[in-house]
Protein backbone atom coordinates (compact mmCIF):
# COMPACT_ATOMS: atom_id res chain seq x y z
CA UNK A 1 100.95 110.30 130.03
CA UNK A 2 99.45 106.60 129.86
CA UNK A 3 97.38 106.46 126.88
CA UNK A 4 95.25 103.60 126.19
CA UNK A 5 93.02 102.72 123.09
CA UNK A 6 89.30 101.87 123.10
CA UNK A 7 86.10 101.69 120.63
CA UNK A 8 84.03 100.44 123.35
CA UNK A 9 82.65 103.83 124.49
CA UNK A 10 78.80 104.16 124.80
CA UNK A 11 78.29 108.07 126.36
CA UNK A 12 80.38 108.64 129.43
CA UNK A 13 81.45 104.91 129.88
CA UNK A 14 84.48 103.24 127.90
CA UNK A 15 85.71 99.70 128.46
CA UNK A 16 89.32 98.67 127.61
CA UNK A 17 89.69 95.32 126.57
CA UNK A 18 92.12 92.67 125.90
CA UNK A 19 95.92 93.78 125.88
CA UNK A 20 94.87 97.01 126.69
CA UNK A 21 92.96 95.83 129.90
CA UNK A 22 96.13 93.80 131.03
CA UNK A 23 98.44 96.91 130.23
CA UNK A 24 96.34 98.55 132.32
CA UNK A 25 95.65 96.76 135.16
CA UNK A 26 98.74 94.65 135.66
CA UNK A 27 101.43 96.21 133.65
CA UNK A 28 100.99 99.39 135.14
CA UNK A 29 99.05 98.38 137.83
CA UNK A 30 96.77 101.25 137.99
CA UNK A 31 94.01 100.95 140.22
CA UNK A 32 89.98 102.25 140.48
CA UNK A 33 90.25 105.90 141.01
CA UNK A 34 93.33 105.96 138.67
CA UNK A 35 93.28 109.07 135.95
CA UNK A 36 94.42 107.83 132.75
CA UNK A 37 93.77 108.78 129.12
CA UNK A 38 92.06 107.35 125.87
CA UNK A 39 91.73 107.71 122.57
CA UNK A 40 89.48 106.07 119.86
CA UNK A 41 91.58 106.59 116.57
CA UNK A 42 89.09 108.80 115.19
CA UNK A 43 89.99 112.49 116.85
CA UNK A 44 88.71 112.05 120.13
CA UNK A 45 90.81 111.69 123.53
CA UNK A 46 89.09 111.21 126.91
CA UNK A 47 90.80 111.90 130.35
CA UNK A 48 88.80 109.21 132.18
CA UNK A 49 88.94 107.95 135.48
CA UNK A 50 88.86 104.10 136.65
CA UNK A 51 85.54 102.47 138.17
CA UNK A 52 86.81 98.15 138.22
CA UNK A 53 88.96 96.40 137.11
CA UNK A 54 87.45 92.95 136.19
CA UNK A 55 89.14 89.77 135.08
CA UNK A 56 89.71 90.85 131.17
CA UNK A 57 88.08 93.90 131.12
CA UNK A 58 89.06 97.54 132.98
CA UNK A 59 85.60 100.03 133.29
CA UNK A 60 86.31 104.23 132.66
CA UNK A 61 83.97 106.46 133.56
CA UNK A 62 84.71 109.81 131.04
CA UNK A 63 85.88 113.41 132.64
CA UNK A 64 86.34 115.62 130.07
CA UNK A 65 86.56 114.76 126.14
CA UNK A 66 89.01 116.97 123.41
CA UNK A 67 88.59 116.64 119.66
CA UNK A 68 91.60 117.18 117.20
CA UNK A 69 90.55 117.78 113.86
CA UNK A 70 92.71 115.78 111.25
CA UNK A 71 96.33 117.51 110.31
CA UNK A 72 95.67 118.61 106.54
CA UNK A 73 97.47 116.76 103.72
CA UNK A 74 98.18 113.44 105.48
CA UNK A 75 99.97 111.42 102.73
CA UNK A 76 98.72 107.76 101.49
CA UNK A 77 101.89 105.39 101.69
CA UNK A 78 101.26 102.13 99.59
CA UNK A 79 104.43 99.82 99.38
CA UNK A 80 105.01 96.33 97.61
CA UNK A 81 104.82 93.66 100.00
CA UNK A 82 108.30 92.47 101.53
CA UNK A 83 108.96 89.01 102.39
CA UNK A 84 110.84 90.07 106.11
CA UNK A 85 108.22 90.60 108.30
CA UNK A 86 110.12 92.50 110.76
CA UNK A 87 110.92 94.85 108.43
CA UNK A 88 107.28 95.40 107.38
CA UNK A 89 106.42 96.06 110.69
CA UNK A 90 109.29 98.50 110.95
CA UNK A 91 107.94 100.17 108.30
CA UNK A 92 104.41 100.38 109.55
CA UNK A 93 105.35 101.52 112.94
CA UNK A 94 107.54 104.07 111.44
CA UNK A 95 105.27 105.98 109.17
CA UNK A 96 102.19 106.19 111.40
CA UNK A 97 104.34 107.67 113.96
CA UNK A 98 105.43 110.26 111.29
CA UNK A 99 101.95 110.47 110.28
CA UNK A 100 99.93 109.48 107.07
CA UNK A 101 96.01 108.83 106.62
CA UNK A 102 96.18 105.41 104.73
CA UNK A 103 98.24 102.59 103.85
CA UNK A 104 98.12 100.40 101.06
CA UNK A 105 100.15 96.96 101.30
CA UNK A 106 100.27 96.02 97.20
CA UNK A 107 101.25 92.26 95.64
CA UNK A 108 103.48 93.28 92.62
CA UNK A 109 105.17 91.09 90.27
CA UNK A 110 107.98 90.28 92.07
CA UNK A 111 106.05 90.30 95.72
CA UNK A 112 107.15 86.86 97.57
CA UNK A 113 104.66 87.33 99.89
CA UNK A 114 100.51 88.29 99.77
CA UNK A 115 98.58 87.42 102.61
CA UNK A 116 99.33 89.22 105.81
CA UNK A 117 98.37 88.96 109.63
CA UNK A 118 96.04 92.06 109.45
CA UNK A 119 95.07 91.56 113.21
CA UNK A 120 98.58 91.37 114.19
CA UNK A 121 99.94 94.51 112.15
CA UNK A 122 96.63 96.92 113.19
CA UNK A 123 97.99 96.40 116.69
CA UNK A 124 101.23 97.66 115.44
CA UNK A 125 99.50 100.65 114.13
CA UNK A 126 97.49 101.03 117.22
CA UNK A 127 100.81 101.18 119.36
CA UNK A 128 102.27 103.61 117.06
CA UNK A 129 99.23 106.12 117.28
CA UNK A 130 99.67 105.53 121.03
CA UNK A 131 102.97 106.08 121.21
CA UNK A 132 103.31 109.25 119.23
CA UNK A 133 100.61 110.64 120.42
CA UNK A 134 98.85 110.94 117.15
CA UNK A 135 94.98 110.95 117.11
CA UNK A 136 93.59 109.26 114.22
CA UNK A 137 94.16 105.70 112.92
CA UNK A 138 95.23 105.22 109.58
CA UNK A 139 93.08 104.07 106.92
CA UNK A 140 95.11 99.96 106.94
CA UNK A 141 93.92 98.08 103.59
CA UNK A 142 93.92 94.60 102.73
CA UNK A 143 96.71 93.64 100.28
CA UNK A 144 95.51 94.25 96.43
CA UNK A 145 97.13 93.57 93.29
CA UNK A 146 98.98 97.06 91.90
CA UNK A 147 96.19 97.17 89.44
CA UNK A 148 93.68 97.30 91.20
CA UNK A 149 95.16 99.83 93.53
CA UNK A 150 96.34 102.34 90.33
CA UNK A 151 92.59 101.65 89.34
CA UNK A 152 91.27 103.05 92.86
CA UNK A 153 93.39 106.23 92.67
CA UNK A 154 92.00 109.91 91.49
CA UNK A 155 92.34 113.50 92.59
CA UNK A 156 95.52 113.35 94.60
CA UNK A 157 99.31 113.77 94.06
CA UNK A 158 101.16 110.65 92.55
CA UNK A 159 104.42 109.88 93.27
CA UNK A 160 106.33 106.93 92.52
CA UNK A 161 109.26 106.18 93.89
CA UNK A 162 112.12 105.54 91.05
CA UNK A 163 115.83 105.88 91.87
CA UNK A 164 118.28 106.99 88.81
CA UNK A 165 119.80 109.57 86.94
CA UNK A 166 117.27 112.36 85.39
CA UNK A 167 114.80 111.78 88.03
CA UNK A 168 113.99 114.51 89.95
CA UNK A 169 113.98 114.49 94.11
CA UNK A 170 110.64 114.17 95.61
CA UNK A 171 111.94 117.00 97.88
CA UNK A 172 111.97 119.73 94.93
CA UNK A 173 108.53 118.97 94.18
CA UNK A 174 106.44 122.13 94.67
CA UNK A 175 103.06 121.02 96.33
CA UNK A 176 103.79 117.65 97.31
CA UNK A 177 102.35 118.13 100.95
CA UNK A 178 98.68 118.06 98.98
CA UNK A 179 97.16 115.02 100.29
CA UNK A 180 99.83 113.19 98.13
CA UNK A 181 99.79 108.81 96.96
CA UNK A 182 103.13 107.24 97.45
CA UNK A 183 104.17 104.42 96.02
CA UNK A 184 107.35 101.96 96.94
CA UNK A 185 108.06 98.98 95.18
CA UNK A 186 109.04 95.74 96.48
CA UNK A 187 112.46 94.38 97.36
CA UNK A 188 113.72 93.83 93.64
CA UNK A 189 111.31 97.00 92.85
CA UNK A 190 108.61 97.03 90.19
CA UNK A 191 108.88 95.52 86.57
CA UNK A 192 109.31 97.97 83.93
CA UNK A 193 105.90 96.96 83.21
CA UNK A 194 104.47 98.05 86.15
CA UNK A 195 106.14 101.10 87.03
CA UNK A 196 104.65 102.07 82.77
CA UNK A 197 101.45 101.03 84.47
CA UNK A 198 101.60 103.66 87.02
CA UNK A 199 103.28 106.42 84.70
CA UNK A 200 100.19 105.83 82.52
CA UNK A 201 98.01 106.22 85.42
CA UNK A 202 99.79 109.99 85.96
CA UNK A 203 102.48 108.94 88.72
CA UNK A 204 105.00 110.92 88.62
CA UNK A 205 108.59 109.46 89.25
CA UNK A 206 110.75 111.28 92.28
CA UNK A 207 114.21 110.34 93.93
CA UNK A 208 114.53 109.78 97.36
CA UNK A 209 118.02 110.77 97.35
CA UNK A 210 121.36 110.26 96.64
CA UNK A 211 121.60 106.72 97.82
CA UNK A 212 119.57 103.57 97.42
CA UNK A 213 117.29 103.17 100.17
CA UNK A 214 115.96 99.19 101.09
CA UNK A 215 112.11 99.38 100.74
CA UNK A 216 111.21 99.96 104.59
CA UNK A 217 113.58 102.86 104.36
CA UNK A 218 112.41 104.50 101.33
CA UNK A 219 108.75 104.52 102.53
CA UNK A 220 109.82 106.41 105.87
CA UNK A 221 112.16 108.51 104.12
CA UNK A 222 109.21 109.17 101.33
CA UNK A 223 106.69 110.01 104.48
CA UNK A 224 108.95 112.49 106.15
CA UNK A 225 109.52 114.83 103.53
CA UNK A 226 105.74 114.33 102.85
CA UNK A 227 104.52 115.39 106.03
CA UNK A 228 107.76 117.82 106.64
């Protein structure tokens, strides 16, 4: 199944733009009468058929139209920013293909990086959502200090990750598939300052396991037995 991803969809008419024009039209070479299918990011896919293909620009007229409601308890991974980019992007591409409904990059104390391509990593998450077949687009926020993202938190499940002895696994955690926070610290993890921060704030401290995980790891790892 080709899936492609649009927001330019007034009624029965959707135009696919930009890399997912070219993918279209000359990476797949599909051609007008072509079926193919698109989603928006927000619950809906379209089976739509081609009408032209222009220069940067490929015109759908819609067939039919399916809504998926959300999948319940979609967790909200937020992870200290790492300085290797292509593990960030690992990261990213992992968990939205496992599934979660936001994701929080956070500058911590011992964050060597705090500005991000945010263009360049939503088209990560837009291939992953493509790719997995998933229909919603998670909620992708600008880097904020951890402060400010404790500060923003109420109502859900906290975890934090914390590896050591006495802590208990986030997989004997009864009720931790209830729209749960997760939070990963940096390489070098948190300060003891701010992981107090967050205990104060009612985070509760899990193990990931036996073994300790890099920071891309430990937020898949975290997301799968989240979701599963």
């Amino acid at each position: 199944m080709n899936v492609f991803y649009a927001t330019d969809i007034i009624k029965d008419k959707i135009t696919l733009r930009d890399q997912e024009a070219q993918h279209c039209a000359r990476v797949l070479r599909k051609g007008r009468g072509a079926e193919v299918f698109v989603i928006d990011g927000k619950g809906s896919r379209y089976r739509c058929e081609i009408d032209e293909i222009k220069r940067q620009t490929v015109e759908l007229s819609v067939l039919s139209y399916q809504r998926f409601d959300p999948n319940p308890g979609m967790p909200h991974i937020a992870f200290g920013i790492m300085k290797n980019m292509t593990r960030l992007e690992i990261l990213l591409e992992k968990i939205t293909e496992i599934g979660v409904s936001e994701i929080s990059p956070i500058i911590c104390t011992r964050s060597e990086r705090t500005a991000l391509n945010m263009e360049r990593l939503e088209k990560i998450l837009i291939s992953a959502i493509k790719q997995s077949l998933n229909f919603y687009l998670p909620v992708f926020h600008r880097p904020r200090t951890l402060e400010d993202f404790i500060s923003a938190q109420s109502g859900s499940k906290r975890f934090i990750a914390s590896f050591g002895p006495g802590v208990p696994e986030l997989s004997s955690i009864q009720g931790r598939h209830e729209n749960p926070v997760m939070l990963i610290g940096p390489e070098g993890d948190f300060t003891e300052n701010e992981l107090s921060l967050a205990i104060d704030a009612d985070f509760k401290r899990v193990n990931l396991g036996s073994t300790r995980l890099r920071a891309e790891t430990a937020a898949i790892v975290a997301c799968t037995l989240l979701r599963y």
